[in-house]
PDB file of N, CA and C in Angstrom:
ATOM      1  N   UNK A   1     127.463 111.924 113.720  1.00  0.00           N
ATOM      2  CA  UNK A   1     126.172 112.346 113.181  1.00  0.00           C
ATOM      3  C   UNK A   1     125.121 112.187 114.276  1.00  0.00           C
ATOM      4  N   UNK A   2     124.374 113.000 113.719  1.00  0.00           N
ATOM      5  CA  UNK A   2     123.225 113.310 114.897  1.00  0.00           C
ATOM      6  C   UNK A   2     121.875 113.047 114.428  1.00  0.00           C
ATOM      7  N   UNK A   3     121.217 112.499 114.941  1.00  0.00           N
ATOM      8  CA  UNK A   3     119.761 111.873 114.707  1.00  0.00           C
ATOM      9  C   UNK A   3     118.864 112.070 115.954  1.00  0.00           C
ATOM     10  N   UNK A   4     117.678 113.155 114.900  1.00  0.00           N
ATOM     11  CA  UNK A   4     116.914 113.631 116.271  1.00  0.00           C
ATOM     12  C   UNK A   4     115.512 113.356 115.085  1.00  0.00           C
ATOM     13  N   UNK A   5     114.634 113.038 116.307  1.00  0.00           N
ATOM     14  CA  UNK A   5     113.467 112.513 115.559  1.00  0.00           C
ATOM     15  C   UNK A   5     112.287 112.572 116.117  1.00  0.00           C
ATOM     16  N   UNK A   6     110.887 113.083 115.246  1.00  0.00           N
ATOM     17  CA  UNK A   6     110.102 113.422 116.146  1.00  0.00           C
ATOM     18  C   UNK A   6     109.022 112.567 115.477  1.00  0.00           C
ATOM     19  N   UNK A   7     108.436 111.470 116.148  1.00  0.00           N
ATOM     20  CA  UNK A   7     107.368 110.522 115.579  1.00  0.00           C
ATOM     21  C   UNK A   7     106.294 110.145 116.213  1.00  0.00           C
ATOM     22  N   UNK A   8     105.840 110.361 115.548  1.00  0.00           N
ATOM     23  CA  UNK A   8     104.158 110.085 115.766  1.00  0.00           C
ATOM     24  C   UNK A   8     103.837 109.209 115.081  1.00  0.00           C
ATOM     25  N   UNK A   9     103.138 108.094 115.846  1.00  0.00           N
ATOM     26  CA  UNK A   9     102.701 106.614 114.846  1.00  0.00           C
ATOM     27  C   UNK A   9     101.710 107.046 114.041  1.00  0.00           C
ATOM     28  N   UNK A  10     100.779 106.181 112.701  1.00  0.00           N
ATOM     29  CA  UNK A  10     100.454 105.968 112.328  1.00  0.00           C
ATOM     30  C   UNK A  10     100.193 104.580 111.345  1.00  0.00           C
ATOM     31  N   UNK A  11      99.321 103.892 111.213  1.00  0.00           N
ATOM     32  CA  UNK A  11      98.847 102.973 110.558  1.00  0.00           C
ATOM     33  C   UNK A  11      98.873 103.004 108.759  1.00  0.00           C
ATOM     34  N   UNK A  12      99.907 102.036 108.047  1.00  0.00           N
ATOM     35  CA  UNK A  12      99.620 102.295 106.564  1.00  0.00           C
ATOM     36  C   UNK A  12      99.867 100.695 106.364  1.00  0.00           C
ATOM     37  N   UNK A  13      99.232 100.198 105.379  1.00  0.00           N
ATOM     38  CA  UNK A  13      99.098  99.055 104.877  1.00  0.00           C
ATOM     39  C   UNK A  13     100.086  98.362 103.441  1.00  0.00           C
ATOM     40  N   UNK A  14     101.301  97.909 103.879  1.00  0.00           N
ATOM     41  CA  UNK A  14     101.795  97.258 103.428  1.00  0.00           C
ATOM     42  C   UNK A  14     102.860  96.504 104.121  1.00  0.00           C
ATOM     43  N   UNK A  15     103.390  95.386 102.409  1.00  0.00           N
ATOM     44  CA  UNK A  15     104.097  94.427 103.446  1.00  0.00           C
ATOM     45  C   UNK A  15     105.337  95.028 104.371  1.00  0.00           C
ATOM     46  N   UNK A  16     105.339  94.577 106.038  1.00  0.00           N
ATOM     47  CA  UNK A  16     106.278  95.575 106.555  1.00  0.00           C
ATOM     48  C   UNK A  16     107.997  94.873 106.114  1.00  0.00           C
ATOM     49  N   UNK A  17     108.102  93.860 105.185  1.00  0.00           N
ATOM     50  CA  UNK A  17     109.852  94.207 105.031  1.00  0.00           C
ATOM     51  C   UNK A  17     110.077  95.034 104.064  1.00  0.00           C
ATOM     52  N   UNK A  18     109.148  95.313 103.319  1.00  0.00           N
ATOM     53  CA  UNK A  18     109.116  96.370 101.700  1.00  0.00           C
ATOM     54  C   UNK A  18     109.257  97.930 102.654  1.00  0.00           C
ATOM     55  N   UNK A  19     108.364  98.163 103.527  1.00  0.00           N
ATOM     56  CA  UNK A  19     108.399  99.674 104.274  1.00  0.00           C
ATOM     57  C   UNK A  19     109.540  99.854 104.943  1.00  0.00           C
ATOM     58  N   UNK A  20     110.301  98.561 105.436  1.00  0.00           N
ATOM     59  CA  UNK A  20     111.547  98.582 106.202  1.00  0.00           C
ATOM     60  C   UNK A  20     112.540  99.019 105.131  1.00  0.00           C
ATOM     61  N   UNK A  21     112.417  98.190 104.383  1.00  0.00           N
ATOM     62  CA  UNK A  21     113.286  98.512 103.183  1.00  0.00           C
ATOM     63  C   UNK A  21     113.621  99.789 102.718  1.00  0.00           C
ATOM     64  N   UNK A  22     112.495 100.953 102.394  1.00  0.00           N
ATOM     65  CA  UNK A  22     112.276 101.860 101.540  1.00  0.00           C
ATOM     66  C   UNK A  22     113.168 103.110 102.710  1.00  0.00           C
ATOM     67  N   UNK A  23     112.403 102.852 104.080  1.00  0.00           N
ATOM     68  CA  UNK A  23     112.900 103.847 104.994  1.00  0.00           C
ATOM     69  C   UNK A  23     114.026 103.698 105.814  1.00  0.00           C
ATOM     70  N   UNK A  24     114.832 102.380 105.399  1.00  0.00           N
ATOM     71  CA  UNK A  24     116.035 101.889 105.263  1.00  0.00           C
ATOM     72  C   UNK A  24     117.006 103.208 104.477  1.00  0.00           C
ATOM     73  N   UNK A  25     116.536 102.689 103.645  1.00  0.00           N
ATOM     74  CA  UNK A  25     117.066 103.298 101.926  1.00  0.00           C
ATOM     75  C   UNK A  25     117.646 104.888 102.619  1.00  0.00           C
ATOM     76  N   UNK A  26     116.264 105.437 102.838  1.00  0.00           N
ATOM     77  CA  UNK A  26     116.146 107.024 102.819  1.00  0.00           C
ATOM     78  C   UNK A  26     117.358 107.188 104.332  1.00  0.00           C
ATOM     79  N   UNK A  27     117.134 106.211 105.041  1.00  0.00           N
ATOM     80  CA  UNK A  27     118.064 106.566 106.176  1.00  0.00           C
ATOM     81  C   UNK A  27     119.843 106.185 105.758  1.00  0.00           C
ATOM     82  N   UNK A  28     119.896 105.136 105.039  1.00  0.00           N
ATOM     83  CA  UNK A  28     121.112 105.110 104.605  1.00  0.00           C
ATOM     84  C   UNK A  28     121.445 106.347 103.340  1.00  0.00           C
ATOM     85  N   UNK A  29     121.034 107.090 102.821  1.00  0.00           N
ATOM     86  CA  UNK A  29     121.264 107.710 101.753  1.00  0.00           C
ATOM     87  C   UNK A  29     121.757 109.445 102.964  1.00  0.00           C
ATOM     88  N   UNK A  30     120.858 109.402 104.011  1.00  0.00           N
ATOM     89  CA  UNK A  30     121.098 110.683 104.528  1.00  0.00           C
ATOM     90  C   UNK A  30     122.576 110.792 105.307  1.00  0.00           C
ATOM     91  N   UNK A  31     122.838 109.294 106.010  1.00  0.00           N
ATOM     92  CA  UNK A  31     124.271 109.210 106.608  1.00  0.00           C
ATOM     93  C   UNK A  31     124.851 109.434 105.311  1.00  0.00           C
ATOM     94  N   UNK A  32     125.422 108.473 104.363  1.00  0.00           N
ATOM     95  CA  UNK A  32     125.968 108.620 103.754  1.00  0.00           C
ATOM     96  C   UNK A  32     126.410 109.851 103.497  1.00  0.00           C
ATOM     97  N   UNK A  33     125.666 111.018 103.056  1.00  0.00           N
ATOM     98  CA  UNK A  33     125.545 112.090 102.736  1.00  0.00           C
ATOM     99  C   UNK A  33     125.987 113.675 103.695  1.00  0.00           C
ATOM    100  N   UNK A  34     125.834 113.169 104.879  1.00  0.00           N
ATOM    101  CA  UNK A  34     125.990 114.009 106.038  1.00  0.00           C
ATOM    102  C   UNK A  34     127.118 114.156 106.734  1.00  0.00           C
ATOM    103  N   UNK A  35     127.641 114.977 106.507  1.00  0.00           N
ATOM    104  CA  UNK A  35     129.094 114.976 107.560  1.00  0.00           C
ATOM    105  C   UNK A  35     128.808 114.819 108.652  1.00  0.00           C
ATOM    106  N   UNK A  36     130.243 114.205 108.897  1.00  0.00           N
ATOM    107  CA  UNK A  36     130.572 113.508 110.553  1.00  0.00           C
ATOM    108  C   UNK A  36     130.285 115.286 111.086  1.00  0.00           C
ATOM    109  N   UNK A  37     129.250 115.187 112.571  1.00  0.00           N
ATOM    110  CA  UNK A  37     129.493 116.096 113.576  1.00  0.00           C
ATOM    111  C   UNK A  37     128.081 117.065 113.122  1.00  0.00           C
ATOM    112  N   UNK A  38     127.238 116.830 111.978  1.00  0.00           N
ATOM    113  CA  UNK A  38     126.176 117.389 111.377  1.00  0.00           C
ATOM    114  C   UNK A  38     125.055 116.416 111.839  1.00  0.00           C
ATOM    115  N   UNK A  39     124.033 116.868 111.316  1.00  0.00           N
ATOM    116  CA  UNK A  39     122.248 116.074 111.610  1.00  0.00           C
ATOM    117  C   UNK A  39     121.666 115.798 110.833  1.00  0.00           C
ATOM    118  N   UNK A  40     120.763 114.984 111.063  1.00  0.00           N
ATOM    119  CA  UNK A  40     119.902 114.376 110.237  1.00  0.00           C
ATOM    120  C   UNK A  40     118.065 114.187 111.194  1.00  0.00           C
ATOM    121  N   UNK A  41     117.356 114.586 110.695  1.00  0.00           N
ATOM    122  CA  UNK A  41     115.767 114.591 111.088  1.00  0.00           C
ATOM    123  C   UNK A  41     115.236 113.712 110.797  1.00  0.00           C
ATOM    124  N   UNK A  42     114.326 112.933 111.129  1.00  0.00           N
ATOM    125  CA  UNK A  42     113.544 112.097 111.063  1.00  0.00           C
ATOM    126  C   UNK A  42     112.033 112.266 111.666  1.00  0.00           C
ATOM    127  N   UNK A  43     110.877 112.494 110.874  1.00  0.00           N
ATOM    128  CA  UNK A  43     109.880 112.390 111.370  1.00  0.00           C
ATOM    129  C   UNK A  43     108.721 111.933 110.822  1.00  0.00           C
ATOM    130  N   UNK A  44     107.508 111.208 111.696  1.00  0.00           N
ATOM    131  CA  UNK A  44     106.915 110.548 110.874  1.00  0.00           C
ATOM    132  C   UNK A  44     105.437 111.272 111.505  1.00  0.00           C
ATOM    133  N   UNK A  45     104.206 111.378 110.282  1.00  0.00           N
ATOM    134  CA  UNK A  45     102.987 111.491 111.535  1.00  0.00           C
ATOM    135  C   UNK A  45     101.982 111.130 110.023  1.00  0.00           C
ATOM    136  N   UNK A  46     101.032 111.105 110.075  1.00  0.00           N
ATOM    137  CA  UNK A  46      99.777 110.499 109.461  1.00  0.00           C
ATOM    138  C   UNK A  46     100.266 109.658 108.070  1.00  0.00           C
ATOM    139  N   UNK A  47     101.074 108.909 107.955  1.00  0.00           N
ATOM    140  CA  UNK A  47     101.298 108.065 107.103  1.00  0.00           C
ATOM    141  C   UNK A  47     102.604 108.775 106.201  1.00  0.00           C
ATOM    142  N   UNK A  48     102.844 109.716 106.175  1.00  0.00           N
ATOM    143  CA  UNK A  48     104.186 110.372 106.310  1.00  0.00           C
ATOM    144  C   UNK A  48     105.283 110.366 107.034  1.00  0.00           C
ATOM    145  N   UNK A  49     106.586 109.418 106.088  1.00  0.00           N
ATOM    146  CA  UNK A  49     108.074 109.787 106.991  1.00  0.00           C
ATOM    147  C   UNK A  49     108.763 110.726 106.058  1.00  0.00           C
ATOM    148  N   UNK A  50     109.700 111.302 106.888  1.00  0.00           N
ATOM    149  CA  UNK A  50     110.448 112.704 106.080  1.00  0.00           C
ATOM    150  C   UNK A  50     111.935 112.344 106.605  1.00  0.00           C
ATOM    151  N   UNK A  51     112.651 112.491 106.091  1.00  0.00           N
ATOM    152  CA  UNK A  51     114.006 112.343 106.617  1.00  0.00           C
ATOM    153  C   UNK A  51     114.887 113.482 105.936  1.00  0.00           C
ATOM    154  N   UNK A  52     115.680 114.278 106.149  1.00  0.00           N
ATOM    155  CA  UNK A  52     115.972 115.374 105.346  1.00  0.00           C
ATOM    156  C   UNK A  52     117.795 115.603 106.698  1.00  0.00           C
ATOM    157  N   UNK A  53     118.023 115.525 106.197  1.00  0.00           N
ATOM    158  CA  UNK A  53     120.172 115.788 106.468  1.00  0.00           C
ATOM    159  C   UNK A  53     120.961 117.132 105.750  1.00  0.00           C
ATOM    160  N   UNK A  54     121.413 117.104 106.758  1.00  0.00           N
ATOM    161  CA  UNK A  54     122.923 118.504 106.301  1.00  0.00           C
ATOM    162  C   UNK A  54     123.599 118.540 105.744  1.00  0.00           C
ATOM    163  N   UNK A  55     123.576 117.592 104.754  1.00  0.00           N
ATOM    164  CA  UNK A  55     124.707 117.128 103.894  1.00  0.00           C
ATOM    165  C   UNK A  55     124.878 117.833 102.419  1.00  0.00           C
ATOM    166  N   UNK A  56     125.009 117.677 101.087  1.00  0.00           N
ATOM    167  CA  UNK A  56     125.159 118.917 100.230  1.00  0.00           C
ATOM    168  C   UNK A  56     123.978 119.108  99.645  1.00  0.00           C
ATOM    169  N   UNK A  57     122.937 117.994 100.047  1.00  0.00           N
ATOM    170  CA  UNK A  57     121.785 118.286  99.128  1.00  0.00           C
ATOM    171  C   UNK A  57     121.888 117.821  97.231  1.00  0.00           C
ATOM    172  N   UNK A  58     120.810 117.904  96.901  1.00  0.00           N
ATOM    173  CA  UNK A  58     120.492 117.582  95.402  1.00  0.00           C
ATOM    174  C   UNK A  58     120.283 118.663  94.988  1.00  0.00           C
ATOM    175  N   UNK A  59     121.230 119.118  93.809  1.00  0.00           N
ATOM    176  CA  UNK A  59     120.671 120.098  93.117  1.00  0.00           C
ATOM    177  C   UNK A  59     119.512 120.156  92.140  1.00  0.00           C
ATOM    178  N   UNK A  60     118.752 121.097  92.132  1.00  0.00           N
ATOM    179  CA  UNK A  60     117.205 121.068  90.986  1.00  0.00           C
ATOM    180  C   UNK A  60     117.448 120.509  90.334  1.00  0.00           C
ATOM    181  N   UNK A  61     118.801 120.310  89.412  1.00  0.00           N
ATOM    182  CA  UNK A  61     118.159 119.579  87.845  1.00  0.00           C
ATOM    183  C   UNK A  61     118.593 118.454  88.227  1.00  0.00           C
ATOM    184  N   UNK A  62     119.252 117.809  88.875  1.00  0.00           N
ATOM    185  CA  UNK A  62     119.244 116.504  89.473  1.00  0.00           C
ATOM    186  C   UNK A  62     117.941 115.647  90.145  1.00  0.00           C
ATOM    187  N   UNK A  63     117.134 116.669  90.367  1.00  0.00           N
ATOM    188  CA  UNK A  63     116.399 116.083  91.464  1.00  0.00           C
ATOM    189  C   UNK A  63     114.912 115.313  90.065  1.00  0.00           C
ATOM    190  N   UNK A  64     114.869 115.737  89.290  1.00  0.00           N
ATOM    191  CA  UNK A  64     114.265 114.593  88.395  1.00  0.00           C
ATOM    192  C   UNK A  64     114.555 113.166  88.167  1.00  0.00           C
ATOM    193  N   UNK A  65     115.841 113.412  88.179  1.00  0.00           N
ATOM    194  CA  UNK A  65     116.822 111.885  87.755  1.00  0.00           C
ATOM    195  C   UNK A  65     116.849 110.441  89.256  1.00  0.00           C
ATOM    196  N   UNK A  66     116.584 111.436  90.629  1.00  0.00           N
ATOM    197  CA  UNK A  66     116.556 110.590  91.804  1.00  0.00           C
ATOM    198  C   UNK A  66     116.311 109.103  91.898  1.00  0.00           C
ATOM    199  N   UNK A  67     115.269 108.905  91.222  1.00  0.00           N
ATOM    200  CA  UNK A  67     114.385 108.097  91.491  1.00  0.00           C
ATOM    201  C   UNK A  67     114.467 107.073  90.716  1.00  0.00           C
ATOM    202  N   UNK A  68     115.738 107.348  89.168  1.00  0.00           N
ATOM    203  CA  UNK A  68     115.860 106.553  88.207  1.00  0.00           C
ATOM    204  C   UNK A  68     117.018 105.542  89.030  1.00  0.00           C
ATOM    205  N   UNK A  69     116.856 104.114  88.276  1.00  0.00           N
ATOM    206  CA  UNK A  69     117.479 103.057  88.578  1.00  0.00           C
ATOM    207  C   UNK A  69     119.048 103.472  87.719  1.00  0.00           C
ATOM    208  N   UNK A  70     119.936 103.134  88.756  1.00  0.00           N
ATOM    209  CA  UNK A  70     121.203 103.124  88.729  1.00  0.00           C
ATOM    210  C   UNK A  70     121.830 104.596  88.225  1.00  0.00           C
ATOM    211  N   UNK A  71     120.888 105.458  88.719  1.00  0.00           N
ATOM    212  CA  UNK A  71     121.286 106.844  88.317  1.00  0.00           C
ATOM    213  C   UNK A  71     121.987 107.471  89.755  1.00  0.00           C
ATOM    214  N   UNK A  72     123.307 107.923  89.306  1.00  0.00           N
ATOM    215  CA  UNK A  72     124.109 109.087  90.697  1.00  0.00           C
ATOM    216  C   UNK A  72     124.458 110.068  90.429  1.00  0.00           C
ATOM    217  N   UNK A  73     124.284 111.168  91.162  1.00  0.00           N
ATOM    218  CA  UNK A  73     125.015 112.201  90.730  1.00  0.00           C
ATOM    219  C   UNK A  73     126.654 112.552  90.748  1.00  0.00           C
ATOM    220  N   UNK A  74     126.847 112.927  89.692  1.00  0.00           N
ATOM    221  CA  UNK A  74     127.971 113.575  89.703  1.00  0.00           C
ATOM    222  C   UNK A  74     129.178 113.586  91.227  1.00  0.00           C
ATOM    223  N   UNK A  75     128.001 114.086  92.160  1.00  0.00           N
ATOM    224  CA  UNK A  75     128.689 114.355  93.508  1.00  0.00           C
ATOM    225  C   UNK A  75     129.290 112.571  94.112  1.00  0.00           C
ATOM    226  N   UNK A  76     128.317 112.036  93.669  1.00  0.00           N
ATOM    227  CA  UNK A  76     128.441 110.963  94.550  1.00  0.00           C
ATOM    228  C   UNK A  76     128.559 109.792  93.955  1.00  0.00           C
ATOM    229  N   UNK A  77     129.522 109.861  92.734  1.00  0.00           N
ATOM    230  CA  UNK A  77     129.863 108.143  91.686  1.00  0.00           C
ATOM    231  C   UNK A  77     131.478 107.992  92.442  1.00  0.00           C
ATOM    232  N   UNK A  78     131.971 108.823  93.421  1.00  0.00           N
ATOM    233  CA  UNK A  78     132.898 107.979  93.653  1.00  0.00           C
ATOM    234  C   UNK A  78     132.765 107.287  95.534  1.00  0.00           C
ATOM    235  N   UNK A  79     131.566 107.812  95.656  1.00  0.00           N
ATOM    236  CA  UNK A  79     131.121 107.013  96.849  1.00  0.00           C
ATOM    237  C   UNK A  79     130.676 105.540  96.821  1.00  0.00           C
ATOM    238  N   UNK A  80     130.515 105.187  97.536  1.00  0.00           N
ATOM    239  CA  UNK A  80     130.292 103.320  97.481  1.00  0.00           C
ATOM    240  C   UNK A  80     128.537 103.614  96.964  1.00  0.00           C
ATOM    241  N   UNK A  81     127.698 102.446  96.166  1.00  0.00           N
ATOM    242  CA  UNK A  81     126.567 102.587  96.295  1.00  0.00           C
ATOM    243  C   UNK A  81     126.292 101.935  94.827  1.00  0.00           C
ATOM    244  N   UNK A  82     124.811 101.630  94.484  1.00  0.00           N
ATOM    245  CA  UNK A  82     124.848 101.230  92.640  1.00  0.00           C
ATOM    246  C   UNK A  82     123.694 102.122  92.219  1.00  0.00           C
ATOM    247  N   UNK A  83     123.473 102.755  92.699  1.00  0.00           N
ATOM    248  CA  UNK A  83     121.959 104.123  92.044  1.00  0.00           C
ATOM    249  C   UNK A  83     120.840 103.376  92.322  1.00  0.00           C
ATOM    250  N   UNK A  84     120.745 102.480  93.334  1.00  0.00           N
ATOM    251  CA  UNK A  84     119.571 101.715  93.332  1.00  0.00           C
ATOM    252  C   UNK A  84     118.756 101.556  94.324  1.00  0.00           C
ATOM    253  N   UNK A  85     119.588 102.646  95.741  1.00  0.00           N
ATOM    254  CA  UNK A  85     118.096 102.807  96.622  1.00  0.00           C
ATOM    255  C   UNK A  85     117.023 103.765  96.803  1.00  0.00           C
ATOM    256  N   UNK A  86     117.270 104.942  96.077  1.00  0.00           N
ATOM    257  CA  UNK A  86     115.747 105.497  95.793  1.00  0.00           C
ATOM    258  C   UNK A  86     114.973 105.014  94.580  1.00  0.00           C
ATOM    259  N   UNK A  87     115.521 104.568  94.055  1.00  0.00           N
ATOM    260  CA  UNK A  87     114.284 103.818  93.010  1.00  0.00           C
ATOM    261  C   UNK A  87     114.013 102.621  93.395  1.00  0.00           C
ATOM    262  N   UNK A  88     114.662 101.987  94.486  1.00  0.00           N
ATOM    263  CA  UNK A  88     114.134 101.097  95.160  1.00  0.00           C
ATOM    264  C   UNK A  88     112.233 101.390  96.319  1.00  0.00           C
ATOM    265  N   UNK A  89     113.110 103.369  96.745  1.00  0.00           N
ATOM    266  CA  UNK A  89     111.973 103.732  96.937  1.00  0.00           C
ATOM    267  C   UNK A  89     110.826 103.824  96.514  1.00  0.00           C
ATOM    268  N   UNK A  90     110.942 104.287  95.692  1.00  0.00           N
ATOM    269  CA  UNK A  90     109.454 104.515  94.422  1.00  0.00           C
ATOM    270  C   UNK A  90     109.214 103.558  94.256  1.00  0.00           C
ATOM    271  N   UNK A  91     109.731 102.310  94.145  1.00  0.00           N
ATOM    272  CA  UNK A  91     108.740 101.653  93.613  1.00  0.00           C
ATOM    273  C   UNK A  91     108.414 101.242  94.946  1.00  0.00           C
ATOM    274  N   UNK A  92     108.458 101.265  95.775  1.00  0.00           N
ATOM    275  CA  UNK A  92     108.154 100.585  97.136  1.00  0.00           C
ATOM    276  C   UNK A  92     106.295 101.317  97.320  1.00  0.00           C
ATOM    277  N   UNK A  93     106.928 102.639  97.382  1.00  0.00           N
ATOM    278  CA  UNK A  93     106.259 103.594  97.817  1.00  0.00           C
ATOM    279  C   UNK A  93     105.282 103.505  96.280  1.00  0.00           C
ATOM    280  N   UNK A  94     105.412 103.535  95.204  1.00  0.00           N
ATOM    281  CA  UNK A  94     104.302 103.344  93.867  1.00  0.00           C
ATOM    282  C   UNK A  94     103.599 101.813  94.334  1.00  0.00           C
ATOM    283  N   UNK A  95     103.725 100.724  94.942  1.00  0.00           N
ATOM    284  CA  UNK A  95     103.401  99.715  95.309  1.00  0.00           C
ATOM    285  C   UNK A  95     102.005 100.121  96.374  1.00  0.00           C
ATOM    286  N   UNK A  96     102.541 100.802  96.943  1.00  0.00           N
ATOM    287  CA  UNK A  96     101.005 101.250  98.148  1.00  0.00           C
ATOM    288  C   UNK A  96     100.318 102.466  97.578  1.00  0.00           C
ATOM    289  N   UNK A  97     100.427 102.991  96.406  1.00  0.00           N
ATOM    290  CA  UNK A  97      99.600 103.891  95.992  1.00  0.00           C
ATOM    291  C   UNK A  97      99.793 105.085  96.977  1.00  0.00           C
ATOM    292  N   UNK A  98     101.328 105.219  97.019  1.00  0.00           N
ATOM    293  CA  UNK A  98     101.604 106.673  97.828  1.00  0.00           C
ATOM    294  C   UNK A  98     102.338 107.750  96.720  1.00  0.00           C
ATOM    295  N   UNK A  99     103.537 108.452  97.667  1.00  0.00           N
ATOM    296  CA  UNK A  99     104.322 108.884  96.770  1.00  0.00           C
ATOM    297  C   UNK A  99     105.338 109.724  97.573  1.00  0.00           C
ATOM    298  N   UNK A 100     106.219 109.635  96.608  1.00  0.00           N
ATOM    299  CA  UNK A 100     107.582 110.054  97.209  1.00  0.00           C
ATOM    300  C   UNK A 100     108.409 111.301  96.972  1.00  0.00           C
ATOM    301  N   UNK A 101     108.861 112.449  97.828  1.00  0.00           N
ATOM    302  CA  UNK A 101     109.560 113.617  96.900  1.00  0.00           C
ATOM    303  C   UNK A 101     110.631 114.090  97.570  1.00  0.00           C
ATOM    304  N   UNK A 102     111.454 114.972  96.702  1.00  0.00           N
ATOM    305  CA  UNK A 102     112.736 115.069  97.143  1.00  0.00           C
ATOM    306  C   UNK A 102     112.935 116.758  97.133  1.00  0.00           C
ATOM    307  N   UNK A 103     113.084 117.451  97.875  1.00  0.00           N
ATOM    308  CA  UNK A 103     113.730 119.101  98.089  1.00  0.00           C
ATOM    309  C   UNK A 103     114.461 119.231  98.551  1.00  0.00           C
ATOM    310  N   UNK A 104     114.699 120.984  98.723  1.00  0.00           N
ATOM    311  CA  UNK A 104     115.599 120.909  99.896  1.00  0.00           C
ATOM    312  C   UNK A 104     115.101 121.535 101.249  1.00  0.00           C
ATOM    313  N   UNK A 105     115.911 120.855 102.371  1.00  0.00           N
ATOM    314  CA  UNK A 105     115.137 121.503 103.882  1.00  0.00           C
ATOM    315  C   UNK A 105     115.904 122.540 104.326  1.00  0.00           C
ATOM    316  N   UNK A 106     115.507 123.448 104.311  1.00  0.00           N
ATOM    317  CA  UNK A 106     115.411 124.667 104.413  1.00  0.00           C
ATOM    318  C   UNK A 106     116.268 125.047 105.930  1.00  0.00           C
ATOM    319  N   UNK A 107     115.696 123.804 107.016  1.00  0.00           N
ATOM    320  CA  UNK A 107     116.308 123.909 108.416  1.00  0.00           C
ATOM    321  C   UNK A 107     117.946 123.313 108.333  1.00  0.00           C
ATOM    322  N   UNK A 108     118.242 122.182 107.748  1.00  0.00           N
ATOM    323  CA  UNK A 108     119.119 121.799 107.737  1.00  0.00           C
ATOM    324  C   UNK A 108     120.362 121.907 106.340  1.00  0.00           C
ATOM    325  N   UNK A 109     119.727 122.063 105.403  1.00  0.00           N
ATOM    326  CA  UNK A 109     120.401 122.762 104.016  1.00  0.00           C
ATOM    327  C   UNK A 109     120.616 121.851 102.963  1.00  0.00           C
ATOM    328  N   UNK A 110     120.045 120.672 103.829  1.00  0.00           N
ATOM    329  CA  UNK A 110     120.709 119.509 102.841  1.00  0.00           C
ATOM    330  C   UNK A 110     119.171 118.787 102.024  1.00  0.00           C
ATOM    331  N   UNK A 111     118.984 117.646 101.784  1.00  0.00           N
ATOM    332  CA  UNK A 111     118.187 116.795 100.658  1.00  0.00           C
ATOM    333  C   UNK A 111     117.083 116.850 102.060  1.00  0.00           C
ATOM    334  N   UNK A 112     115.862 116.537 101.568  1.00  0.00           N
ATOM    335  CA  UNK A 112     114.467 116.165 102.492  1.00  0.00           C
ATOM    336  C   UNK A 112     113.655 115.364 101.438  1.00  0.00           C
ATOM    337  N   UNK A 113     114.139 114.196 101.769  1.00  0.00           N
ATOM    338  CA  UNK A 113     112.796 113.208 100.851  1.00  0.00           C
ATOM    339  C   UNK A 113     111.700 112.519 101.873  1.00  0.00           C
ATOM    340  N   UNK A 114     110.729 112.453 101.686  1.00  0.00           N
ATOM    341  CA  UNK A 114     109.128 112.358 102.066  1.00  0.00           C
ATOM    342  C   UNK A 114     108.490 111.072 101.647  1.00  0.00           C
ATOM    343  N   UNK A 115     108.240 110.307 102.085  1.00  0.00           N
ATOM    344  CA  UNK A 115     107.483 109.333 101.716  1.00  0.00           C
ATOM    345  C   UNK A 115     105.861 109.542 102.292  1.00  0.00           C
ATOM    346  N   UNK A 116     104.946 109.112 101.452  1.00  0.00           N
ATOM    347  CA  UNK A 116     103.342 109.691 101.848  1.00  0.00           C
ATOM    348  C   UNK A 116     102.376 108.346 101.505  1.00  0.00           C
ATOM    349  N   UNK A 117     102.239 107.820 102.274  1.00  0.00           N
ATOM    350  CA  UNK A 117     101.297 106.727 102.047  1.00  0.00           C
ATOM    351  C   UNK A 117      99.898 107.002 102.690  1.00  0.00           C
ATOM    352  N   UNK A 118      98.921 106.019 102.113  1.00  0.00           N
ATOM    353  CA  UNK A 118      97.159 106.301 102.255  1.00  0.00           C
ATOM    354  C   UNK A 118      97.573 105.523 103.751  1.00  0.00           C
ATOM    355  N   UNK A 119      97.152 106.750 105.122  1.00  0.00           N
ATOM    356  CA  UNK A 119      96.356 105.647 105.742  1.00  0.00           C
ATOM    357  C   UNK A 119      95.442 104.835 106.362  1.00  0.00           C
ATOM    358  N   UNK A 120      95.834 103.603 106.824  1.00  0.00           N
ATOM    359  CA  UNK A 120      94.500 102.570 106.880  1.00  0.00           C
ATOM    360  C   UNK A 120      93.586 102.979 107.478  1.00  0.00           C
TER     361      UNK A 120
END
């Protein structure tokens, strides 16, 4: 897997093992997800990180359910995991009065979730 990333700092205000945590999460959810020999993006700029992978993506009517605790899809209950790191997100990300969303990226074909925090 391939990790290419284009970042630009920015300043947002919270505790930093909770932000480690959240963009932890989003980075372990995109390997997971991404076939060996495929990519994964990473970019961050005014209080926005995006991470979005080649992997099969979330389908629409799934993509409501993301964020619920101990919820997986279909695709992925026989992968290792307990449904508990994007709703680990949200609430990370509902903690700083940001917010979090999930599509699909268009460049790579697979999931693009966004984290958007106020910043300082």
């Amino acid at each position: 897997i391939t990790i290419d990333t284009d970042i630009k700092p920015s300043t947002v205000l919270g505790r930093p093992d909770r932000l480690v945590r959240a963009i932890s999460n989003l980075l372990t959810n995109a390997v997971k997800f991404t076939p060996v020999g495929e990519r994964i993006l990473v970019s961050t700029a005014a209080g926005t990180v995006t991470v979005a992978d080649s992997g099969p993506g979330i389908s629409d009517e799934d993509r409501q359910y993301v964020f619920d605790r101990f919820w997986r899809s279909p695709s992925a209950r026989a992968l290792p995991g307990s449904g508990l790191g994007l709703a680990i997100v949200a609430q990370v990300v509902a903690e700083l009065h940001g917010n979090v969303t999930v599509d699909h990226d268009p460049r790579l074909g697979g999931a693009r979730l966004t984290i958007s925090l106020p910043e300082a």
